[in-house]
C-alpha atoms as a PDB file:
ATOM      1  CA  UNK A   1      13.711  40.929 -49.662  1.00  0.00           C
ATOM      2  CA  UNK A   2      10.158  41.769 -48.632  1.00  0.00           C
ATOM      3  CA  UNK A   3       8.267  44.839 -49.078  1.00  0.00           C
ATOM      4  CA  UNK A   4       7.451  46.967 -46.267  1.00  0.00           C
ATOM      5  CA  UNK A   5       3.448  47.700 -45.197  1.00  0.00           C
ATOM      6  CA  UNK A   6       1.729  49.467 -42.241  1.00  0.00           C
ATOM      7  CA  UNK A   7      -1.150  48.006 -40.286  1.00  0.00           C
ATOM      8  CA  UNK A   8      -2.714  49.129 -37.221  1.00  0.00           C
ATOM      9  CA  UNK A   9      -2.242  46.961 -34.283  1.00  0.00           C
ATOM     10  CA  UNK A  10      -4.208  47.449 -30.824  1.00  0.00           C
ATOM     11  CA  UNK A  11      -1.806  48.254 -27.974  1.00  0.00           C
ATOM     12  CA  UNK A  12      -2.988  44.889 -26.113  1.00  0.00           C
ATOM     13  CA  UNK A  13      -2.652  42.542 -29.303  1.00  0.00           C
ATOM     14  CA  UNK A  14       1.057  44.200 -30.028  1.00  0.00           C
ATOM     15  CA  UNK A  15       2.304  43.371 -26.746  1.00  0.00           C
ATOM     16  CA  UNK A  16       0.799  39.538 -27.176  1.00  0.00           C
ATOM     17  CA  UNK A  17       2.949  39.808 -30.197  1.00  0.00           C
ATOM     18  CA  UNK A  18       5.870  41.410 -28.012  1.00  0.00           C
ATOM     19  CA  UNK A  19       5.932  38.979 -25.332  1.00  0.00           C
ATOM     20  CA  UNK A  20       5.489  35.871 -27.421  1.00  0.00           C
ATOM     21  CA  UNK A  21       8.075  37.132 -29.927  1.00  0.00           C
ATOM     22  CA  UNK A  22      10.227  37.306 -26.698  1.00  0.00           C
ATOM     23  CA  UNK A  23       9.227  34.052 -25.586  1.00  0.00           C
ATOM     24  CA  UNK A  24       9.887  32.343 -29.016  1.00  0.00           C
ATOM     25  CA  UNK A  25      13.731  34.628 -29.259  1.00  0.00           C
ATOM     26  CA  UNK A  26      12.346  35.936 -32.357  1.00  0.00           C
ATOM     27  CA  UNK A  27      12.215  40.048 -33.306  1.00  0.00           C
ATOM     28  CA  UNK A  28       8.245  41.419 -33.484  1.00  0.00           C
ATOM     29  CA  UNK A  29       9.163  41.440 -37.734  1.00  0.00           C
ATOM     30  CA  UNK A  30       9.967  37.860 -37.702  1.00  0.00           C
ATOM     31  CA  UNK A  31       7.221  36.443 -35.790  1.00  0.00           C
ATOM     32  CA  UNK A  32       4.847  38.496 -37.557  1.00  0.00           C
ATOM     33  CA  UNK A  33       5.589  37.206 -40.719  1.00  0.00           C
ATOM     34  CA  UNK A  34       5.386  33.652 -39.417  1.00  0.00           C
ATOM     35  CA  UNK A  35       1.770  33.704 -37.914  1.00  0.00           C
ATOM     36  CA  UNK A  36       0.757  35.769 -41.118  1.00  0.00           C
ATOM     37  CA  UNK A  37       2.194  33.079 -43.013  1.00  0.00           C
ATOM     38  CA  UNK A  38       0.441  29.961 -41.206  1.00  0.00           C
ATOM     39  CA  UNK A  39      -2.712  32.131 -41.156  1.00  0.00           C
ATOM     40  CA  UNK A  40      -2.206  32.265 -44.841  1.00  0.00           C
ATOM     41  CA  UNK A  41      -2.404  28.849 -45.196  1.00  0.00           C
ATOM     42  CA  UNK A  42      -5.414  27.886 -42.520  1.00  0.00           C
ATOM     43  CA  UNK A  43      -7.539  30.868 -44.296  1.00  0.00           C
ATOM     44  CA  UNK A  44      -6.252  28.850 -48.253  1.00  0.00           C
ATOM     45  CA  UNK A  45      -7.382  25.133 -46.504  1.00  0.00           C
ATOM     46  CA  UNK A  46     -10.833  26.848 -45.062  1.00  0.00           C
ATOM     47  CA  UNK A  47     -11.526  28.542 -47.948  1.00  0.00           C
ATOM     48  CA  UNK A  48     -10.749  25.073 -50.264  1.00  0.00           C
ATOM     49  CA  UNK A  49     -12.227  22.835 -48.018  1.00  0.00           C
ATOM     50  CA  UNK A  50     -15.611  24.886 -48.308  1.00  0.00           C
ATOM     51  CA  UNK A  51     -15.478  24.657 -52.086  1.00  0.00           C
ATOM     52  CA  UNK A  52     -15.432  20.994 -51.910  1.00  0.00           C
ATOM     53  CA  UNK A  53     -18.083  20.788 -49.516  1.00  0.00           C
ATOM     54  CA  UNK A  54     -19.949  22.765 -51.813  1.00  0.00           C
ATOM     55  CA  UNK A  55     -18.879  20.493 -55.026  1.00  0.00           C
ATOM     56  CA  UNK A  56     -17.314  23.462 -56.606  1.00  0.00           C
ATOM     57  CA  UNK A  57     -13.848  21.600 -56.857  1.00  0.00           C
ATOM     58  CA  UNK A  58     -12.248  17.892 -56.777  1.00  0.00           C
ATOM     59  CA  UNK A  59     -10.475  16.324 -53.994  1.00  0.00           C
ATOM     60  CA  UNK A  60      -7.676  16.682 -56.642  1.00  0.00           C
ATOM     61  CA  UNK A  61      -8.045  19.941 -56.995  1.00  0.00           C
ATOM     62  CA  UNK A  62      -7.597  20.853 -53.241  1.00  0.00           C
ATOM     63  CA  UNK A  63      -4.814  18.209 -53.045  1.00  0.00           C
ATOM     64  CA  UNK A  64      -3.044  20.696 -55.820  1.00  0.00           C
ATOM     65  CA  UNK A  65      -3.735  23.793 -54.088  1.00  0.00           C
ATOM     66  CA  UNK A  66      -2.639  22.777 -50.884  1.00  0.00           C
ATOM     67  CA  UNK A  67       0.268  20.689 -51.268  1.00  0.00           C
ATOM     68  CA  UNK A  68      -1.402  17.523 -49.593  1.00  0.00           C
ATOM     69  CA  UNK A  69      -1.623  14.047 -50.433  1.00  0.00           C
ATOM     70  CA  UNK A  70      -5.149  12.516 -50.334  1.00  0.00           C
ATOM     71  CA  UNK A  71      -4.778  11.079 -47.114  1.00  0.00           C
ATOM     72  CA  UNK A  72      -3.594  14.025 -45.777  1.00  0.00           C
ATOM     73  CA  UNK A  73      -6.927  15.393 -47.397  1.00  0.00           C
ATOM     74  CA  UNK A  74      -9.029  12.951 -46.077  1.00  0.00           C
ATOM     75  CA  UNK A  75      -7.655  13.071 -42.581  1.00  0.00           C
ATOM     76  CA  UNK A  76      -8.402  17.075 -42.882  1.00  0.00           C
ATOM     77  CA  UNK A  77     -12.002  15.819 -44.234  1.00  0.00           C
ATOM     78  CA  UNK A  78     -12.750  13.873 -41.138  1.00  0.00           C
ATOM     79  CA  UNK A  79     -11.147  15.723 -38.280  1.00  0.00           C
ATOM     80  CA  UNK A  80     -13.523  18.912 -39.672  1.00  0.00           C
ATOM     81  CA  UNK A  81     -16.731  16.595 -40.170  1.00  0.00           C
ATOM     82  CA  UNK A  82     -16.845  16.798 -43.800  1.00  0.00           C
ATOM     83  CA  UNK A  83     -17.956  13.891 -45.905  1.00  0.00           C
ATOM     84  CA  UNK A  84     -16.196  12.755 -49.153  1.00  0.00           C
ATOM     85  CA  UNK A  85     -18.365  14.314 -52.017  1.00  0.00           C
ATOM     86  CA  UNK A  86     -18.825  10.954 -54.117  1.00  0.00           C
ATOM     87  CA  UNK A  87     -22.045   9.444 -54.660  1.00  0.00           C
ATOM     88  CA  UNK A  88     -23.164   5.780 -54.946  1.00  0.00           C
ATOM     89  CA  UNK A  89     -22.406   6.212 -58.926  1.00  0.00           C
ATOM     90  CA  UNK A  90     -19.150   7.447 -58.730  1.00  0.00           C
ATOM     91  CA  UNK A  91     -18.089   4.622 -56.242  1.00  0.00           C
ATOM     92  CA  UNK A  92     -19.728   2.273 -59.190  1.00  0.00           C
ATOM     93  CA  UNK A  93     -17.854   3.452 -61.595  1.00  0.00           C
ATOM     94  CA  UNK A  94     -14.625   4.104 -59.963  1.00  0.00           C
ATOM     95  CA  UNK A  95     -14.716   0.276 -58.712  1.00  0.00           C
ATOM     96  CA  UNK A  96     -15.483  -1.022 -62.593  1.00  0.00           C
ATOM     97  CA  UNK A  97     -12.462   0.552 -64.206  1.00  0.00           C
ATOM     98  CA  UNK A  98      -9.848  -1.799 -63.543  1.00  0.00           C
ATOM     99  CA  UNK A  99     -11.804  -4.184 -64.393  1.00  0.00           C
ATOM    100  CA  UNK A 100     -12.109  -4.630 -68.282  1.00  0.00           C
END
């Protein structure tokens, strides 16, 4: 069971919420905890993806955090215009160790 909290909600945003609560046949409660949940996870993959860009953490890393597969990462990467954070020496040296 979830715990209860109180936010403030602008009379025009609450009846957005309202009327696409309706829309959807789900109670304001419901839908709430939904949209708070997907925003959740869009603020987590921002916040992530800016730490990579940044070379804070691994692709790995993310791929953990997030619950993705590299591709999925990758596909993220390039639909948001960020660039794989290996350089020319990591490419080297990832390509030389199967080889022995």
């Amino acid at each position: 069971m979830g715990k209860p909290t109180t936010i403030r909600i602008p009379e025009d945003l609450l009846k957005e919420i309202d009327e696409t609560a309706e829309e959807l046949h789900m109670d304001r409660s419901a839908y709430l905890r939904e949209v708070l949940r997907k925003g959740l996870y869009v603020d987590k993959e921002e916040r992530y993806l800016d730490k990579y860009r940044r070379g804070e953490i691994s692709m790995g890393e993310v791929c953990k955090a997030l619950g993705s597969d590299p591709w999925e990462f990758m596909a993220r990467l390039r639909e948001k215009g960020i660039h794989l954070n290996v350089s020319l020496e990591d490419w080297l040296d990832s390509s030389r160790l199967g080889k022995k």
